[in-house]
Every structure is written in C-alpha cells, then in structure tokens.
Protein backbone atom coordinates (compact mmCIF):
# COMPACT_ATOMS: atom_id res chain seq x y z
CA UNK A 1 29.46 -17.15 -188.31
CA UNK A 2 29.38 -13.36 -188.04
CA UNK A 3 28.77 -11.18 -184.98
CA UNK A 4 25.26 -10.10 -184.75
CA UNK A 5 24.61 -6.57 -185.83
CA UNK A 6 24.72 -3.80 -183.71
CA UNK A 7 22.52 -1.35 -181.62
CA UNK A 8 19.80 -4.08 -179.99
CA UNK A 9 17.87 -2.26 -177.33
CA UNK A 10 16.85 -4.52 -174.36
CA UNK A 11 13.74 -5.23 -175.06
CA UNK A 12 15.14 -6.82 -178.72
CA UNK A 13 17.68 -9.11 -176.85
CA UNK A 14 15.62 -10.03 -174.10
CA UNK A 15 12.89 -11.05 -176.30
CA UNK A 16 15.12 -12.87 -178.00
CA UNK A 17 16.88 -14.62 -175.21
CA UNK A 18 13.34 -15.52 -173.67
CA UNK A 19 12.80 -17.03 -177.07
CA UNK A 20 15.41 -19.34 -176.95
CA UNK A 21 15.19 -20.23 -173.39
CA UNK A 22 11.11 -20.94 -174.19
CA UNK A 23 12.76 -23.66 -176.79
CA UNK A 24 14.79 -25.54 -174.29
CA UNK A 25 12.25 -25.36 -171.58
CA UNK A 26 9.50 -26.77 -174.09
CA UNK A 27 12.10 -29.29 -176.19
CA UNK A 28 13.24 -30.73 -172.58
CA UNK A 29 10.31 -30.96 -170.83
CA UNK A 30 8.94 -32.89 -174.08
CA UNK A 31 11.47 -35.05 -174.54
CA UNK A 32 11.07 -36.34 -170.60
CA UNK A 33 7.57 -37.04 -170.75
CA UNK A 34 7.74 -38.65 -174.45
CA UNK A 35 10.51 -41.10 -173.02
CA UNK A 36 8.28 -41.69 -169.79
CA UNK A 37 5.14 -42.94 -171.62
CA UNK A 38 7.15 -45.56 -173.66
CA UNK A 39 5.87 -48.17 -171.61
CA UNK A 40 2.29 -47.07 -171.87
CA UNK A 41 1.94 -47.38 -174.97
CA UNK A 42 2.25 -51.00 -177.01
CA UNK A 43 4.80 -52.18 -178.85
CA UNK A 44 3.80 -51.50 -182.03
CA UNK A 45 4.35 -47.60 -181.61
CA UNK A 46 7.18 -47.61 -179.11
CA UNK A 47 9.94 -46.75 -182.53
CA UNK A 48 7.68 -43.77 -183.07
CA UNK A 49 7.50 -42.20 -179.74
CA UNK A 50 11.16 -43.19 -179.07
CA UNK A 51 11.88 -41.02 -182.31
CA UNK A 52 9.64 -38.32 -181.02
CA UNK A 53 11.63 -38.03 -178.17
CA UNK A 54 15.09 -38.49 -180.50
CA UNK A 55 13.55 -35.54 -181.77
CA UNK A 56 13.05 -33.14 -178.62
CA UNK A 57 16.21 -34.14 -177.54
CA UNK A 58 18.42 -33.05 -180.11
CA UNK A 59 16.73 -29.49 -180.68
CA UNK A 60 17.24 -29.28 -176.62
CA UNK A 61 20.77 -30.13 -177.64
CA UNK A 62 20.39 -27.32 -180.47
CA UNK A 63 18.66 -24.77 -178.42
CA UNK A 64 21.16 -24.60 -175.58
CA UNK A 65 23.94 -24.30 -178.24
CA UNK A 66 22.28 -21.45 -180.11
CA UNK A 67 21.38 -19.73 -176.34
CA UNK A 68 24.59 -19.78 -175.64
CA UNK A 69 26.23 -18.26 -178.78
CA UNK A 70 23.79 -15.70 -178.26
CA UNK A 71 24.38 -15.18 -174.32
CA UNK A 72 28.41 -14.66 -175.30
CA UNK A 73 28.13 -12.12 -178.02
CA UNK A 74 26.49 -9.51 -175.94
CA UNK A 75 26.98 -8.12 -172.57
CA UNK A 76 24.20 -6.25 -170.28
CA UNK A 77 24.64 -3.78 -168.05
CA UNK A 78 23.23 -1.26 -166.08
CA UNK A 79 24.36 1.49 -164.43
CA UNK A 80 22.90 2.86 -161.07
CA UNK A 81 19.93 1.65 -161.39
CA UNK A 82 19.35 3.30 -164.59
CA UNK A 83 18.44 1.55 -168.13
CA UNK A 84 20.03 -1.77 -169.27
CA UNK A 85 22.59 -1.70 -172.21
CA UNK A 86 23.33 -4.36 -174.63
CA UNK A 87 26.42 -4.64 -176.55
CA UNK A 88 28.95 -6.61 -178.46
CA UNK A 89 31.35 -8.63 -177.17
CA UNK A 90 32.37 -9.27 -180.76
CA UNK A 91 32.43 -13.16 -180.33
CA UNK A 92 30.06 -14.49 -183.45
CA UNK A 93 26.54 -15.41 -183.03
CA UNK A 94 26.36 -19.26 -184.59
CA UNK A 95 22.71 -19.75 -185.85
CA UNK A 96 24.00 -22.76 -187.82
CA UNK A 97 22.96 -24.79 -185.05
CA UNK A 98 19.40 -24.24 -186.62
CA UNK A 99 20.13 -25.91 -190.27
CA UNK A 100 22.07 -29.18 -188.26
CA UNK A 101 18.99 -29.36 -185.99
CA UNK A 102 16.69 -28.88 -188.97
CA UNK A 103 18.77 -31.48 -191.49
CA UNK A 104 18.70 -33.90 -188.43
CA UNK A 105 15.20 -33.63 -187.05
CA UNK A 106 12.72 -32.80 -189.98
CA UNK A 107 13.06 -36.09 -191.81
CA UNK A 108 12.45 -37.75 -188.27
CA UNK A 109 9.38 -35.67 -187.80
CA UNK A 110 7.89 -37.10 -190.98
CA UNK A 111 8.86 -40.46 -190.26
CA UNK A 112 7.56 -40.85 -186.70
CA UNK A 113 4.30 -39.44 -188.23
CA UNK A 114 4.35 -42.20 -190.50
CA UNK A 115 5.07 -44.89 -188.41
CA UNK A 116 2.22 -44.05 -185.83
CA UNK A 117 -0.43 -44.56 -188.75
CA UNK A 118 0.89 -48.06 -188.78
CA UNK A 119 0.66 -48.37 -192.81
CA UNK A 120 1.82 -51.39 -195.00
CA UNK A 121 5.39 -52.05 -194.86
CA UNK A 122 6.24 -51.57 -198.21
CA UNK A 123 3.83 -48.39 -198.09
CA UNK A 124 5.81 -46.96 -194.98
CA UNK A 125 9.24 -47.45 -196.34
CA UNK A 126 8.50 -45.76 -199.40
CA UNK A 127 6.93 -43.29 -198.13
CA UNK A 128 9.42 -42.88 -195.50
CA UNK A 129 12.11 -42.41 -197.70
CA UNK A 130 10.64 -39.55 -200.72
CA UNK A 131 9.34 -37.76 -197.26
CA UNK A 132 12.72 -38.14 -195.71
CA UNK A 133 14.71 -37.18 -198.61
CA UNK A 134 12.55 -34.26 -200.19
CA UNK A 135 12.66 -32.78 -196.53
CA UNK A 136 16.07 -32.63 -195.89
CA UNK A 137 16.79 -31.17 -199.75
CA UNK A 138 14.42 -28.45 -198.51
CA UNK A 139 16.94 -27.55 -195.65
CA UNK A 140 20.23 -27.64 -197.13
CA UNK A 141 18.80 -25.76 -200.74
CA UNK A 142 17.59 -23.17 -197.58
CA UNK A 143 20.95 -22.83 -195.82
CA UNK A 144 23.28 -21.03 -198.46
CA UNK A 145 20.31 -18.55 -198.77
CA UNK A 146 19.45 -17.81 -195.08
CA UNK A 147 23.56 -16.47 -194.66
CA UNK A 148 23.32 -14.72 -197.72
CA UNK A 149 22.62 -10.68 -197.26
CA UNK A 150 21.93 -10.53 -201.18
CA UNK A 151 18.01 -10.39 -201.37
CA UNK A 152 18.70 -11.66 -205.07
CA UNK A 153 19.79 -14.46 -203.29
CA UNK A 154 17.78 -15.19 -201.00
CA UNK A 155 14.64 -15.36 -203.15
CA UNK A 156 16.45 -17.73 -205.32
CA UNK A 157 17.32 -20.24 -202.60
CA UNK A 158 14.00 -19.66 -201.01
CA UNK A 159 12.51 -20.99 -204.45
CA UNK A 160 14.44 -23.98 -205.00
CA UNK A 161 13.82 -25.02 -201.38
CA UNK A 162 9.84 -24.14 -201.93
CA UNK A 163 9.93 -26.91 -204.07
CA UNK A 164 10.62 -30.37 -201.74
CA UNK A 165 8.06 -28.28 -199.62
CA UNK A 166 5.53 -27.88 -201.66
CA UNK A 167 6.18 -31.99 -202.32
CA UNK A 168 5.90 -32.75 -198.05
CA UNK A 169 3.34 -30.16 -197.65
CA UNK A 170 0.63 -31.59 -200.72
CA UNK A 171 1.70 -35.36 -199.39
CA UNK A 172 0.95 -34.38 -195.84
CA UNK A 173 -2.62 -32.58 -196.52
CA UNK A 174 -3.79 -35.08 -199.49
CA UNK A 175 -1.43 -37.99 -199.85
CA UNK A 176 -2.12 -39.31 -196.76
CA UNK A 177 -5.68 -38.78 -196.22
CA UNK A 178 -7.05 -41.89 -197.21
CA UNK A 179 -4.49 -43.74 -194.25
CA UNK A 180 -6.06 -41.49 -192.20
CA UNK A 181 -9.50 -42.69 -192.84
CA UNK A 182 -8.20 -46.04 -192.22
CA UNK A 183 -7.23 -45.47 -188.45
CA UNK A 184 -8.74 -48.05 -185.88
CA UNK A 185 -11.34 -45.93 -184.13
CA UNK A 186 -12.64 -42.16 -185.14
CA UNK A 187 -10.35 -41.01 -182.21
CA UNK A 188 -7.03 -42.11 -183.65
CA UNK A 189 -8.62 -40.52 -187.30
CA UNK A 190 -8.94 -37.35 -185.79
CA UNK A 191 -6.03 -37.43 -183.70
CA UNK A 192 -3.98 -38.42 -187.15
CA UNK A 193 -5.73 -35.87 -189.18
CA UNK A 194 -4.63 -33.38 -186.31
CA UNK A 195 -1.17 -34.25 -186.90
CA UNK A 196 -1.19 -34.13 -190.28
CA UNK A 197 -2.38 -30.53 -190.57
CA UNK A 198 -0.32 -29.20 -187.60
CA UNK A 199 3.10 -30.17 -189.38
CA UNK A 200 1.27 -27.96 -192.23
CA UNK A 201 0.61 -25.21 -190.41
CA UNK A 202 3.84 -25.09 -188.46
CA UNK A 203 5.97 -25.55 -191.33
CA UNK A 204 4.09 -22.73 -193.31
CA UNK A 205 5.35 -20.35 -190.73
CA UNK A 206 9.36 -21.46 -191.43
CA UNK A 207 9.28 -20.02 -195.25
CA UNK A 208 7.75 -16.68 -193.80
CA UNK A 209 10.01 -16.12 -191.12
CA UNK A 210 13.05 -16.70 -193.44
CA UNK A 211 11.61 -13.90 -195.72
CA UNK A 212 11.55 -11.34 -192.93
CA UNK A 213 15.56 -10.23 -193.84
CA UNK A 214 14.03 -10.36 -197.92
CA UNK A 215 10.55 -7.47 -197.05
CA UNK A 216 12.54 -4.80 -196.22
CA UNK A 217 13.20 -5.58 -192.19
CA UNK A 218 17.16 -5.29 -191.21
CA UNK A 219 19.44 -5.46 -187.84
CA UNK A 220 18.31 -5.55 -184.43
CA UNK A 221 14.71 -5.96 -185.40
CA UNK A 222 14.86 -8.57 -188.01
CA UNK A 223 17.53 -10.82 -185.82
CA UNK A 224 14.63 -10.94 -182.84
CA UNK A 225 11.92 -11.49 -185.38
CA UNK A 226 14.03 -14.52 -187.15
CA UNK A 227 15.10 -15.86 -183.99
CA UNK A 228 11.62 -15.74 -182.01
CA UNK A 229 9.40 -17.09 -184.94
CA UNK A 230 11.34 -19.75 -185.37
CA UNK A 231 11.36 -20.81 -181.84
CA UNK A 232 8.34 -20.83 -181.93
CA UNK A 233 7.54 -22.57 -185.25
CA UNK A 234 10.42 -25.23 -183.23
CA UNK A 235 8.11 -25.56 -180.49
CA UNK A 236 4.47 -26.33 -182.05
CA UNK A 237 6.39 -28.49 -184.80
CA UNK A 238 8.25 -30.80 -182.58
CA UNK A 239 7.37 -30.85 -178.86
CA UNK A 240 3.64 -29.81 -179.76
CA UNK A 241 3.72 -32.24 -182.66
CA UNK A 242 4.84 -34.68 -180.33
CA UNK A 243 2.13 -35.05 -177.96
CA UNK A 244 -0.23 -35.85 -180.99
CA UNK A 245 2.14 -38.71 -181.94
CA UNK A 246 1.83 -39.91 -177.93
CA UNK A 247 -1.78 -39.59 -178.19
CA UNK A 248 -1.73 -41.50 -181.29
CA UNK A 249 0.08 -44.17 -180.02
CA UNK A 250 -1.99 -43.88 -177.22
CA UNK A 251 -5.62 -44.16 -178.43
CA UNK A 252 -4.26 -47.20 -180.80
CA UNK A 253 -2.78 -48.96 -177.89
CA UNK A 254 -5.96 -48.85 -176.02
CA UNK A 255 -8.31 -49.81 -179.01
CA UNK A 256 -5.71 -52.71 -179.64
CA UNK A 257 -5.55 -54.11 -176.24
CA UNK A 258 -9.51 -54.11 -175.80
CA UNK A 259 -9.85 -55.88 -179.11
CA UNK A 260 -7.77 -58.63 -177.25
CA UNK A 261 -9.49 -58.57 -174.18
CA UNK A 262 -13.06 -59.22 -176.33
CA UNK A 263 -14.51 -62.66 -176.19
CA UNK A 264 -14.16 -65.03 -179.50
C-alpha cells in the first residue's frame, strides 16, 4: 500500500470515485435480485445462481473497501465558492482489495457458468477444476506485476499471467461449444453462447487496462484510467454476467417443468 500520487484535479478523482460507487451500486443491486429469483428457478440450477450471487456479494464487499481507501486518502475542498481541490491526506490507497476479490470470485465465475450448462458430472468436475485453477494462477502471476513501477516488470508478469488466460479464454470460446449446442431449447443455446462470449469480451478488457501504467500513461491520469476500466470490466463480468446465468437457469427451468407437465 502506497499513497496515491499526487496532483489529481477534480474531475480525475471524481471520475474515479463515481467509478467505484457505480461498482457497489451495480454489485449490490445484483446480488439482491440474484438471491430473490432462487425460488424461481428449479432445483437443478439453484447452486449456480446462489454462486452468482456469492459472487456480487463479495465484490460489493470489495468495492466498498476499495471506495473507502480511496475516500480517506484525499480531501476536497472548496473555497468561496470557487474551484474544488483534491489532496493528500497521506493515508495509503489499498487497491489490493482488487487481487482478493479477483483470486476469490473469478474461479466462481467460471464455475457457475459451468454448472448452468448442466454437463456430465464427471465432465463438470473436471472442467471445473483446470478452469478454476488456471484462473486463479492468472491472478496471483498478475499481482506482483500490477505493484511493480518497473515496466520491465510488468511486461514479464503480464506474460506469465497471459498464459492461464489464453487457457480460460480458448476453453470458453471453443471448448465449450459443443455443450452449448447441447442446451434444451435454442433459447438456453443462445442464452449460453451469450455467456460464454461475454466472459471473453469482459475479461479481454482486464489485460488492457493493466497495461495502461506499461504505454507510457503515469499519475493522476493513469490511477483514474486503472481504476474506472476496471470497474467497469467488474461490472459487465459479474453482475452483467450474472443475469445471463439467471436467464439460463431460467429458460431451463421453464423448458424442464413443461416437459413434465406433457402427457405420456
């Protein structure tokens, strides 16, 4: 931990403090309404949605944390009316919070994802583990980079983690495709298929927000960038993520219970 660096104008800080408060509004709100339709949906897919919501709630958890590390290490003022000022109260700014949330969550994500498809057993448990694993290698070979200020460094710990990544990323956009196909009606395919490629995209956005410190981009400017794109990589990957899983579960649920409800 290390006090953030110095000379933030007030639009940087607010934009970066509306950032954060985006993630707990969005990673609250989700985690209420994921908890809420548990009994809508059947039993089946009640473990995934109740890990969805596992999910939401501990980057709420995460987000308030991080909000206020970052609401104590500055102070704003303004003086007759005039401009606001930010600066340093010299108490650190801990965005470690990130890499627990991250090391907790992103094996969940993949694992909720894989639960909702309903595969084999012995299919899901494999799967959930090299998913599990090979994501939560990518976050802690990220971490030692990301408080490094060596761009030597970075790039090397940015390439190691690329690696589980590339692993999740190729599993997610081919591996799975053929369970995909498999779903019970085209909704849940499509639905399924939209999850799929939404963890892609979302988690492509992580490796280029952690390179904005490596392209040249430093203090006040880089800080807000970091902090805001990964907010909002936070949001679409989790809480936005989420409501595919629900309507996953969802669509299944219904197409199960009308296949009971048809005559023999």
């Amino acid at each position: 931990m290390a006090p953030p660096p110095d000379g933030f104008s007030y639009a940087e800080w607010n934009a970066t403090y509306n950032g954060l408060s985006f993630g707990i509004a969005a990673m609250g709100s989700a985690t209420i309404f994921f908890w809420l339709q548990l009994p809508n949906v059947t039993k089946s897919y009640r473990t995934a949605l109740t890990i969805t919501g596992i999910v939401t709630l501990i980057a709420t958890y995460h987000y308030i944390r991080i909000f206020n590390s970052w609401s104590e290490a500055f102070t704003v003022s303004s003086k007759d009316g005039g401009d606001y000022t930010v600066q340093l109260t010299g108490a650190p700014f801990n965005d470690g919070y990130r890499y627990v949330d991250w090391l907790l969550t992103v094996p969940l994500l993949l694992i909720e994802l894989i639960l909702v498809m309903k595969l084999p057993q012995q299919e899901t448990v494999s799967l959930s583990w090299k998913l599990g694993l090979a994501s939560a290698l990518m976050v802690a070979l990220g971490y030692p980079g990301e408080i490094q200020e060596d761009l030597s460094v970075r790039w090397f710990w940015w390439c190691l983690s690329m690696i589980p990544f590339c692993y999740v990323v190729f599993t997610l956009a081919v591996g799975l495709a053929e369970a995909t196909s498999k779903q019970p009606s085209p909704a849940a395919a499509s639905l399924a298929s939209a999850a799929r490629y939404l963890t892609v995209l979302s988690w492509c956005t992580y490796p280029f927000v952690y390179m904005v410190k490596s392209v040249g981009l430093a203090g006040p400017a880089a800080t807000m960038y970091e902090q805001v794109g990964y907010s909002l990589a936070d949001v679409l990957a989790k809480a936005v993520f989420g409501v595919l899983i629900w309507a996953i579960a969802a669509e299944k649920s219904a197409v199960e219970e009308s296949g009971k409800l048809l005559p023999n």
